[in-house]
C-alpha atoms as a PDB file:
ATOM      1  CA  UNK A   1      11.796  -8.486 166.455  1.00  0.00           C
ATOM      2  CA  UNK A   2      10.517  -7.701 163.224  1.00  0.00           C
ATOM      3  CA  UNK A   3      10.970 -10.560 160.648  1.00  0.00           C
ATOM      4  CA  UNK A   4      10.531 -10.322 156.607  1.00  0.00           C
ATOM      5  CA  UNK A   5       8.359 -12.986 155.145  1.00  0.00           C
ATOM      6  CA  UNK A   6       8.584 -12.344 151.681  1.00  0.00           C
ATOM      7  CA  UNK A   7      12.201 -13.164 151.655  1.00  0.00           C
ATOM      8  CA  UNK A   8      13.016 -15.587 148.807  1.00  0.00           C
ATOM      9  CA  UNK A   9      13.909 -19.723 150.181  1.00  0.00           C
ATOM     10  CA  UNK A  10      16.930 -20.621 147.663  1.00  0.00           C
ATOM     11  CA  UNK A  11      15.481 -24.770 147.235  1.00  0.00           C
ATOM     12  CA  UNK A  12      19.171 -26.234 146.618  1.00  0.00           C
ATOM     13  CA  UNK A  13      20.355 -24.739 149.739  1.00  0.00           C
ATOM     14  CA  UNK A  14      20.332 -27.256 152.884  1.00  0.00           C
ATOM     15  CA  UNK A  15      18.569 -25.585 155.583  1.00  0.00           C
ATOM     16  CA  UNK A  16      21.362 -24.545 157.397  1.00  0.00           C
ATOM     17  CA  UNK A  17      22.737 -22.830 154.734  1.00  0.00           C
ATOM     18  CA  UNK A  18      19.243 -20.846 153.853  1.00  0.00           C
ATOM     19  CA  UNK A  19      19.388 -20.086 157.503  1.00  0.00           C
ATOM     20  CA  UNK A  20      23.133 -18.860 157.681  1.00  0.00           C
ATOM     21  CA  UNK A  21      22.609 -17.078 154.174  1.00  0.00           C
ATOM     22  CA  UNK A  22      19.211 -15.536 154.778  1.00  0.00           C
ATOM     23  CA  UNK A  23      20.461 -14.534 158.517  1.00  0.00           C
ATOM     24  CA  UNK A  24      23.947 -12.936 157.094  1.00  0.00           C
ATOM     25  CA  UNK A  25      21.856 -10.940 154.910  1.00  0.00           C
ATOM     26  CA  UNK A  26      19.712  -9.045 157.440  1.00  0.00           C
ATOM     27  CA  UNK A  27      22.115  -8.609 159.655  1.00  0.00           C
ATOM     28  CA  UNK A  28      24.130  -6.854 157.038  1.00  0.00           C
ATOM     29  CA  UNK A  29      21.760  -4.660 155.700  1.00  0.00           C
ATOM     30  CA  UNK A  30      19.770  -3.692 158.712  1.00  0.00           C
ATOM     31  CA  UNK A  31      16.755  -5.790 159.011  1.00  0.00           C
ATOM     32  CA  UNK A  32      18.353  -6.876 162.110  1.00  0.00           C
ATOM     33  CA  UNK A  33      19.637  -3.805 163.630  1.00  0.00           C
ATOM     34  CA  UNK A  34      22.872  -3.961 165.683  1.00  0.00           C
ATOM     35  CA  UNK A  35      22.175  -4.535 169.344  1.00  0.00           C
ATOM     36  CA  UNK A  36      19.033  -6.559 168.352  1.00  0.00           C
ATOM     37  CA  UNK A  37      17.663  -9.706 170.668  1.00  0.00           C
ATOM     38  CA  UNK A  38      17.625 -12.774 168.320  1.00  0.00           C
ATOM     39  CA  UNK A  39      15.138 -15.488 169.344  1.00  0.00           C
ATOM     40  CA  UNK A  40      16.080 -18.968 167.604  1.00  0.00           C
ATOM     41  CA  UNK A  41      12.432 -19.717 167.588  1.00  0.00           C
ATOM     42  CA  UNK A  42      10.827 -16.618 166.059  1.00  0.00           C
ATOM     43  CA  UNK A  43      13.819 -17.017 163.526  1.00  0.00           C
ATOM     44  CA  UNK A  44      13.004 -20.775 163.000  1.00  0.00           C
ATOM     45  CA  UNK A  45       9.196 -20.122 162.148  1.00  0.00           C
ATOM     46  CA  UNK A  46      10.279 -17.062 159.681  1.00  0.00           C
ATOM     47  CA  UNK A  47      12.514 -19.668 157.688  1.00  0.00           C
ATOM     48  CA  UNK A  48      10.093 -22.522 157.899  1.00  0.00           C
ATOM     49  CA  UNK A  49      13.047 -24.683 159.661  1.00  0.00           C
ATOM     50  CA  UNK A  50      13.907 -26.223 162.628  1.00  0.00           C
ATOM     51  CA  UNK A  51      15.698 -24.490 165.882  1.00  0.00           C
ATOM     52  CA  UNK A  52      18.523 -26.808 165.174  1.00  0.00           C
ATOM     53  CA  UNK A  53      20.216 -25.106 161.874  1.00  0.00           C
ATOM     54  CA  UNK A  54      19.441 -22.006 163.122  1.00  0.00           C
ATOM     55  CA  UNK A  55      21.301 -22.277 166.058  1.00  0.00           C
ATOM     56  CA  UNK A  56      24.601 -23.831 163.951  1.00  0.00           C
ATOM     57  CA  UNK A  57      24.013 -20.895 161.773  1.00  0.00           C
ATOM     58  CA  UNK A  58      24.155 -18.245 164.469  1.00  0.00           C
ATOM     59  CA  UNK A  59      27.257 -20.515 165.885  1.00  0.00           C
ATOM     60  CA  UNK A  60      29.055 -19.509 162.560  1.00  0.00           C
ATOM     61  CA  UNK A  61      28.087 -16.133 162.457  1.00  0.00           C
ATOM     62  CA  UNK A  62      29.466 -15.618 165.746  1.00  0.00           C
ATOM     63  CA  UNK A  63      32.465 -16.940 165.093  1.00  0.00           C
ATOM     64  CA  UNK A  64      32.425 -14.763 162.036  1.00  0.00           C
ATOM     65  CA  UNK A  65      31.584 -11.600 164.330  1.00  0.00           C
ATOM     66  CA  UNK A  66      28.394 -10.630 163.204  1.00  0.00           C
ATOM     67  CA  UNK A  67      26.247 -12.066 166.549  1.00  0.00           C
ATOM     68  CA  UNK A  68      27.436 -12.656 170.308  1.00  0.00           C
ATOM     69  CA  UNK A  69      26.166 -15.093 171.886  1.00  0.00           C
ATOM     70  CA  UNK A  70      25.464 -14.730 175.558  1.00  0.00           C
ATOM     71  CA  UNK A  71      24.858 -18.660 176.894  1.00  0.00           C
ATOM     72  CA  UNK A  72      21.518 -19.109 178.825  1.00  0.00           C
ATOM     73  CA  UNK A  73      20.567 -15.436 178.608  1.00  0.00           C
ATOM     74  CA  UNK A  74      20.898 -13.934 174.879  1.00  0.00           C
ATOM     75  CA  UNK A  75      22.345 -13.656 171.028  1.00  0.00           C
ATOM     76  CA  UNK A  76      22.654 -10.212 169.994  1.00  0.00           C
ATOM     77  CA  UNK A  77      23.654  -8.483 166.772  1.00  0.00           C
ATOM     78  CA  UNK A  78      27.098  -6.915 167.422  1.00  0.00           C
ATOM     79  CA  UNK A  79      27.577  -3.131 166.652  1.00  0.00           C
ATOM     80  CA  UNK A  80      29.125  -1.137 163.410  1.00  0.00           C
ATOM     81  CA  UNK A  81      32.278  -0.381 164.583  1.00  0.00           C
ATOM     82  CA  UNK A  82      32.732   2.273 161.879  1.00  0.00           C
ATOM     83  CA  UNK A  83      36.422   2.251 162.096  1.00  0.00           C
ATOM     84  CA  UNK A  84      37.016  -1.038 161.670  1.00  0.00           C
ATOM     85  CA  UNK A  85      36.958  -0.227 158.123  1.00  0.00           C
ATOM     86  CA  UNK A  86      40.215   0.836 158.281  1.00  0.00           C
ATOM     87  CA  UNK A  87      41.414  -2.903 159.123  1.00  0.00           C
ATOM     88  CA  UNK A  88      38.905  -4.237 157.040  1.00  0.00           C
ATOM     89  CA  UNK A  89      39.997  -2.432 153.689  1.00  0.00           C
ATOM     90  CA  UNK A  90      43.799  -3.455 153.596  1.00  0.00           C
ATOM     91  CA  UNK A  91      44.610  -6.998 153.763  1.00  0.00           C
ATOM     92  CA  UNK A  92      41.287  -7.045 151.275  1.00  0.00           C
ATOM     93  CA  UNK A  93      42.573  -4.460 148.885  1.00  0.00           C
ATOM     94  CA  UNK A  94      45.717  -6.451 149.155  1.00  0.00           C
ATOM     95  CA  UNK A  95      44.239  -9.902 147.905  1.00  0.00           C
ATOM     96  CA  UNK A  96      41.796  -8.537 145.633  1.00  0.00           C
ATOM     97  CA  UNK A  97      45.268  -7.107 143.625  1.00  0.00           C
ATOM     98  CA  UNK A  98      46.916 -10.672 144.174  1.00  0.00           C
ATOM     99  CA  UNK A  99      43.454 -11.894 143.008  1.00  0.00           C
ATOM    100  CA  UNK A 100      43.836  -9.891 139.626  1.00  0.00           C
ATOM    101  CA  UNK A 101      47.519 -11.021 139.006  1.00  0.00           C
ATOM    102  CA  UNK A 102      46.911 -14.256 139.419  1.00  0.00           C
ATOM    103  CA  UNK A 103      43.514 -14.300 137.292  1.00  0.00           C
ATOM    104  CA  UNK A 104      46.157 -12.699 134.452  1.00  0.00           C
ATOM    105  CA  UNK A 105      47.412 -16.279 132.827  1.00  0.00           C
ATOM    106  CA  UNK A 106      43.404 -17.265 132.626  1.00  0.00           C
ATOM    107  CA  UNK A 107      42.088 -14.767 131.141  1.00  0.00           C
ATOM    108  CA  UNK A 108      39.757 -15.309 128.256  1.00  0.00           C
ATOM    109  CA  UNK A 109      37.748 -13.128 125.936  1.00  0.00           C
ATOM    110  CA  UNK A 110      34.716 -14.478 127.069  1.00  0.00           C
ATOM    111  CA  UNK A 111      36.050 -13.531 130.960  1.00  0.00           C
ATOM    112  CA  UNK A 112      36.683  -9.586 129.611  1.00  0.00           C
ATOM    113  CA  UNK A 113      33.665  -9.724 128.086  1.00  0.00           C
ATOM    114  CA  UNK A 114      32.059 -10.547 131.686  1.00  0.00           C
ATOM    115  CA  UNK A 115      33.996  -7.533 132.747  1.00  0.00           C
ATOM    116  CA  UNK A 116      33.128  -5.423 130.612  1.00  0.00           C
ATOM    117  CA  UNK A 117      29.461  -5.776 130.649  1.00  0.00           C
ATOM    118  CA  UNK A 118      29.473  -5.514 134.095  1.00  0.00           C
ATOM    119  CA  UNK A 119      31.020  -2.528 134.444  1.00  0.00           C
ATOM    120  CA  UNK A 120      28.681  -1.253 131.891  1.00  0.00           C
ATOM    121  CA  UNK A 121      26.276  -2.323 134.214  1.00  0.00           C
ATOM    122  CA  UNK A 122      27.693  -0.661 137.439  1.00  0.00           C
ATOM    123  CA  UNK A 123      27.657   2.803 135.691  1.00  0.00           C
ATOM    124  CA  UNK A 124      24.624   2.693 134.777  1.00  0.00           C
ATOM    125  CA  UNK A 125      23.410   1.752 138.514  1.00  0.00           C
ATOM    126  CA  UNK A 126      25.812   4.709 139.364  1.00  0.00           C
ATOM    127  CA  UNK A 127      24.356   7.256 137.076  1.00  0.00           C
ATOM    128  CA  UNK A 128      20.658   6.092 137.945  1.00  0.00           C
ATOM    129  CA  UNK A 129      21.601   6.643 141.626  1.00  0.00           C
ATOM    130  CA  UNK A 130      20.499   3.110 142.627  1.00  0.00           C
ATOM    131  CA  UNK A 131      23.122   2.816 145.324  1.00  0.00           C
ATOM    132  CA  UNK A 132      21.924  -0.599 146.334  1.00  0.00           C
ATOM    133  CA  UNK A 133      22.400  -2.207 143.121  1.00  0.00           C
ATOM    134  CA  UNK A 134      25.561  -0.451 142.311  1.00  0.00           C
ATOM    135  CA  UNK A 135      27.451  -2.343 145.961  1.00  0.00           C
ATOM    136  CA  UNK A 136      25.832  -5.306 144.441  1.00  0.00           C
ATOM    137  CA  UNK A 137      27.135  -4.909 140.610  1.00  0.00           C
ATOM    138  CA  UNK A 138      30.414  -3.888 142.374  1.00  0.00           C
ATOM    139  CA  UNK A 139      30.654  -7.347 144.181  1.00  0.00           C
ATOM    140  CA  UNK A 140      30.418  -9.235 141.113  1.00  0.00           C
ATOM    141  CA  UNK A 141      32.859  -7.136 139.339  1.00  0.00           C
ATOM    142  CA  UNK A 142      35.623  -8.162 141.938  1.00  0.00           C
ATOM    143  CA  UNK A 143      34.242 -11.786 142.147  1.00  0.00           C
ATOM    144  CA  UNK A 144      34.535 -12.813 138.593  1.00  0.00           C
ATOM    145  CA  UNK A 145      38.462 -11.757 138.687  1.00  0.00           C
ATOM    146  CA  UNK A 146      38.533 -13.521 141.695  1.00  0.00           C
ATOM    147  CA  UNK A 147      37.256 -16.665 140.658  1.00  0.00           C
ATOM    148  CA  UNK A 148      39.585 -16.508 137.120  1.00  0.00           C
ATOM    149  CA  UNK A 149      42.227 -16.720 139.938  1.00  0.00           C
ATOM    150  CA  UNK A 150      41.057 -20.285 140.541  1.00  0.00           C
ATOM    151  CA  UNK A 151      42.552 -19.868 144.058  1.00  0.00           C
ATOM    152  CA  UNK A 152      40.173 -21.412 146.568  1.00  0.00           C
ATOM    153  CA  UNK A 153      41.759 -20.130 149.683  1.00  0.00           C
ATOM    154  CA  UNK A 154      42.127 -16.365 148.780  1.00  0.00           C
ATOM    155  CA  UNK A 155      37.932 -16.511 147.347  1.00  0.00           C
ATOM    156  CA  UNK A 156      37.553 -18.139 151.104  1.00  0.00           C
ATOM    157  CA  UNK A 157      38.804 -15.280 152.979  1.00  0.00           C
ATOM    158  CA  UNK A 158      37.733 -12.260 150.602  1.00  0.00           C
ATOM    159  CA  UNK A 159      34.249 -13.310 151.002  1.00  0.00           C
ATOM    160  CA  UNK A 160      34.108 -13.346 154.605  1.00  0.00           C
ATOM    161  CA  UNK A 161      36.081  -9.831 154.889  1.00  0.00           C
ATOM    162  CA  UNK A 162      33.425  -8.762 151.834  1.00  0.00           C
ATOM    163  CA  UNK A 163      30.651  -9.352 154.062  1.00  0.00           C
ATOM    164  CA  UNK A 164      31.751  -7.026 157.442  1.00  0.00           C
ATOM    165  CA  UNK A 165      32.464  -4.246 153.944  1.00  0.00           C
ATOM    166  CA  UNK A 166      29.332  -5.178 152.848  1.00  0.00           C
ATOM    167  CA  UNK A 167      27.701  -4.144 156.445  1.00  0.00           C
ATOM    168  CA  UNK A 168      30.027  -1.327 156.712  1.00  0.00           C
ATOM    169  CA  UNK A 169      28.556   0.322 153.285  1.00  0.00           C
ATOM    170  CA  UNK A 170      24.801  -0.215 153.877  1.00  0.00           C
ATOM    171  CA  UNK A 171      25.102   1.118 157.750  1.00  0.00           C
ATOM    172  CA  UNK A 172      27.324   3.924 157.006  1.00  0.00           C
ATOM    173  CA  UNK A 173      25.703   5.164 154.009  1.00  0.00           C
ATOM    174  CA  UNK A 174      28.557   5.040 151.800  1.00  0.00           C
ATOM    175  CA  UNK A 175      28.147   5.401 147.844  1.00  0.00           C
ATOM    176  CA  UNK A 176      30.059   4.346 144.928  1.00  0.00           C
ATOM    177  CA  UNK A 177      30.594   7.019 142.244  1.00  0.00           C
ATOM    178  CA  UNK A 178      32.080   7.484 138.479  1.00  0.00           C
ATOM    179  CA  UNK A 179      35.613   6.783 140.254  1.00  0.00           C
ATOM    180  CA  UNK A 180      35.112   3.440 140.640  1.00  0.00           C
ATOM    181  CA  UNK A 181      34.252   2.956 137.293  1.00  0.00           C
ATOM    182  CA  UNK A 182      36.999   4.611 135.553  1.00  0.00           C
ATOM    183  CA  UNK A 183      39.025   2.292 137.994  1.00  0.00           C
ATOM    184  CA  UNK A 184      37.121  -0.556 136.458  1.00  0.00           C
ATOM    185  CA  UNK A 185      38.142  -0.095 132.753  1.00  0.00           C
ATOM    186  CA  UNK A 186      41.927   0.850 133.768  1.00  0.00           C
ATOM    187  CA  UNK A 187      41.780  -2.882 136.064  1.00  0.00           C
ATOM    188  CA  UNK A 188      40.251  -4.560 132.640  1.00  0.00           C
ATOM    189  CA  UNK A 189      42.959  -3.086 130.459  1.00  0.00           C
ATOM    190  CA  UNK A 190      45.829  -3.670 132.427  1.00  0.00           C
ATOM    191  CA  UNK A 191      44.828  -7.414 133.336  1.00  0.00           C
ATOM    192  CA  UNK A 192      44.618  -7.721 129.283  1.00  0.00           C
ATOM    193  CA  UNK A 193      48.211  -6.462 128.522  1.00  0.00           C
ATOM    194  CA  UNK A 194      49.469  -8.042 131.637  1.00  0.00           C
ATOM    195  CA  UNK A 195      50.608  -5.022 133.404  1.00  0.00           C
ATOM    196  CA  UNK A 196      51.441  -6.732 137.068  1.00  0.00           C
ATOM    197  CA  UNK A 197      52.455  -3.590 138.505  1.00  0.00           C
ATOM    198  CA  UNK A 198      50.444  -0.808 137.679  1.00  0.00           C
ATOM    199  CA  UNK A 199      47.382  -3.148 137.955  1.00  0.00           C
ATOM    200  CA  UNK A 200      48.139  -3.617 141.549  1.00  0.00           C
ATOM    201  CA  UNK A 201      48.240  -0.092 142.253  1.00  0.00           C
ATOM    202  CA  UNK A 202      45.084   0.618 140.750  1.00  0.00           C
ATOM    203  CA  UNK A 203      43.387  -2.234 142.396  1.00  0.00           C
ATOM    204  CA  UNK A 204      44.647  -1.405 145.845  1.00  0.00           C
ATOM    205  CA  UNK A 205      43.343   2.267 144.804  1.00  0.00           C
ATOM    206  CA  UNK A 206      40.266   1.206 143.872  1.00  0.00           C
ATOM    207  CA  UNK A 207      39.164  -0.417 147.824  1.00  0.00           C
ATOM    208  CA  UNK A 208      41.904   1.689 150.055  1.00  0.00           C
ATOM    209  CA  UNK A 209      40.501   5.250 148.604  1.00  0.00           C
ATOM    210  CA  UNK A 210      36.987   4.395 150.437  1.00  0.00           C
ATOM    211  CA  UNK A 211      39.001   4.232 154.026  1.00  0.00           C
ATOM    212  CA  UNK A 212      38.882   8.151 153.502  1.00  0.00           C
ATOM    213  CA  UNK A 213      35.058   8.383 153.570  1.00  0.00           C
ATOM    214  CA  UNK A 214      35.035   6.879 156.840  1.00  0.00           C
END
């Protein structure tokens, strides 16, 4: 089982949230392929922690569907199930519109601004064809709305559907284009002048057009 060590150690983090992050992250971009053998040890010694958070973090990440655990014989990473995109993309699209309304009454200038430079940002990721950095830029876009929304329970569940997305993009090879940015600027207009209705549509656009690409 191959392991990175020049992965970065976030030093706020407790260990068994390094672990869970650090984990969540190569599962979802490939360094641990689906199907892979995970041993607790190997993993323990690439972190620099104990067995003991890395076994609560692969608890959580099966719960979370990302490893199976197979008692006394085995943890494996599950498989890309490239349709379940299709449930993935909904209820998210759905929230990340509810998201948008609800950031509406708390939106500052300095909040647009944050918008605005990183869709700035995203295009230029697009036009430079650094895929990678674009998914990332992407996330950040959505989050910052999200956050405005100040609604603890919706951020809760559109990170955790994020991540299986998040997997689905990297193993399927999917790309963001120009689209997505136009979509951008129309979602930062219409969240300034408060248009509820059309901004849902758009926002709902923006995630349920990438269902066709799978």
């Amino acid at each position: 089982m191959p392991i990175p060590t020049d992965h970065s150690k976030p030093i706020r983090l407790s260990a068994k949230e390094n672990a869970y992050n650090q984990l969540q992250q190569w599962i979802i971009d490939g360094t641990l392929l689906p199907g892979e053998k995970l041993n607790d040890t190997e993993l323990a010694k690439a972190l620099g922690v104990s067995r003991t958070p890395i076994r609560e973090s692969l608890q959580l990440l099966e719960s979370q569907g990302f490893v199976k655990m197979y008692p006394g014989k085995a943890t494996q990473v599950t498989e890309v199930e490239k349709d379940s995109i299709k449930d993935l993309l909904p209820p998210l699209a759905v929230l990340q519109a509810l998201s948008a309304e609800l950031a509406i009454p708390h939106l500052t200038e300095e909040i647009l601004e944050q918008l605005r430079k990183t869709n700035n940002h995203f295009s230029e990721a697009i036009k430079t064809e650094n895929y990678y950095s674009a998914l990332k830029i992407d996330e950040h876009f959505h989050k910052i709305i999200v956050s405005a929304a100040s609604n603890p329970y919706i951020e809760g569940v559109l990170e955790s559907l994020q991540a299986h997305v998040r997997r689905q993009y990297f193993h399927n090879s999917i790309v963001l284009t120009e689209k997505s940015v136009e979509e951008h600027w129309e979602i930062i207009n219409l969240m300034e002048i408060g248009d509820i209705h059309a901004l849902t549509t758009v926002m709902k656009e923006n995630w349920l057009r990438n269902t066709n690409k799978f």
